[in-house]
Protein backbone atom coordinates (compact mmCIF):
# COMPACT_ATOMS: atom_id res chain seq x y z
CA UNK A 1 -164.76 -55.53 21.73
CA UNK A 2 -162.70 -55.64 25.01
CA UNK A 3 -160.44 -52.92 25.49
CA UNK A 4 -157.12 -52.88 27.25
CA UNK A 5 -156.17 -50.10 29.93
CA UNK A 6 -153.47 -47.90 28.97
CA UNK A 7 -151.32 -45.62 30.94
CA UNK A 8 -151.60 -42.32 29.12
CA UNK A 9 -152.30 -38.46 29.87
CA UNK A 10 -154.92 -38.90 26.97
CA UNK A 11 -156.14 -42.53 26.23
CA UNK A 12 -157.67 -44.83 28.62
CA UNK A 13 -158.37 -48.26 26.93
CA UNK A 14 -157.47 -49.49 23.30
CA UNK A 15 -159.08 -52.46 21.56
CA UNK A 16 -158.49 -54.28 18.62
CA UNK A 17 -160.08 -57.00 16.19
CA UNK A 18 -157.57 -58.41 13.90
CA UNK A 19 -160.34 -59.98 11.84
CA UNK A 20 -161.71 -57.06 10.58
CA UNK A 21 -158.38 -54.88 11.58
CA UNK A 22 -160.51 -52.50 13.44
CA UNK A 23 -159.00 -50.53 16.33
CA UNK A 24 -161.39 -48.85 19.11
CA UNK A 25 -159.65 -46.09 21.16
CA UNK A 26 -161.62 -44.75 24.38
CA UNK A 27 -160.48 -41.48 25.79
CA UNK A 28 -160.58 -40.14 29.14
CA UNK A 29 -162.92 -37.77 28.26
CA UNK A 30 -165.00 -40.35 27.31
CA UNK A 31 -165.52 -40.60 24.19
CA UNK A 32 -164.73 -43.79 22.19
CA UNK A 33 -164.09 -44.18 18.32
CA UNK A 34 -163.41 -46.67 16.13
CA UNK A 35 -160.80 -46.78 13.32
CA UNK A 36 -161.09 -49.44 10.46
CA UNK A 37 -158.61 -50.92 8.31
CA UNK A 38 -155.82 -49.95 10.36
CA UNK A 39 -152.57 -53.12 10.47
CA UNK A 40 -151.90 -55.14 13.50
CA UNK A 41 -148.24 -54.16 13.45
CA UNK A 42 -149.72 -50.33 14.02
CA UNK A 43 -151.81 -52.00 16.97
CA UNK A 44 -148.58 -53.66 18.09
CA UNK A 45 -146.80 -50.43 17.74
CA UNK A 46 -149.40 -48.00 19.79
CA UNK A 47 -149.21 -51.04 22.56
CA UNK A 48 -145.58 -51.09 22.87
CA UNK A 49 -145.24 -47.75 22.28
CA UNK A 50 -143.68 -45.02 25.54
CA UNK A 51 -146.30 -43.07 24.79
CA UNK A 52 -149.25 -44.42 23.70
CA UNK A 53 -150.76 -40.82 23.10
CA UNK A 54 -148.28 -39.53 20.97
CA UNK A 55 -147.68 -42.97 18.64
CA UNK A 56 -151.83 -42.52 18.42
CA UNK A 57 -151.42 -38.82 17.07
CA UNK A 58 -148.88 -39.82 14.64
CA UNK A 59 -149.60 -43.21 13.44
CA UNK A 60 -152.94 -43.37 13.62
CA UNK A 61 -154.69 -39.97 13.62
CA UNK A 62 -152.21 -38.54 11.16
CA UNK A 63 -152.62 -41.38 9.02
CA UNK A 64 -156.14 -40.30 8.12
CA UNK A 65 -157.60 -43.77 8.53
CA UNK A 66 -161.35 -43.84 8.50
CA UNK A 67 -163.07 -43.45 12.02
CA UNK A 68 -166.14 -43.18 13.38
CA UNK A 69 -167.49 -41.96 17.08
CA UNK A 70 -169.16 -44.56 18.87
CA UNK A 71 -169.86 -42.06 21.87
């Protein structure tokens, strides 16, 4: 999946596949996970967002969709 830089304290690069409405969020730590079943208008929303970190934390992480590490 290609992933998008992002300018963020936390995040570095956020990918999405609309097909299978799975989002993949790489960290600047490094480590990279993958989210499934999450909407494109919550994709839309972390891309647009001011902060991408804090629109991750709350609409994403918060939300308790499933994830998995990739690395």
């Amino acid at each position: 999946m290609n992933r998008m830089p992002v300018s963020s304290s936390n995040l570095r690069a956020v990918g999405y596949d609309p097909d299978t409405r799975t989002l993949e969020v790489e960290f600047l730590n490094g480590g990279l996970y993958s989210y499934s079943g999450v909407p494109a208008s919550v994709y839309a929303g972390l891309m647009s967002a001011s902060s991408h970190g804090s629109y991750f934390n709350v609409n994403i992480k918060k939300a308790s969709y499933p994830f998995k590490k990739l690395r």
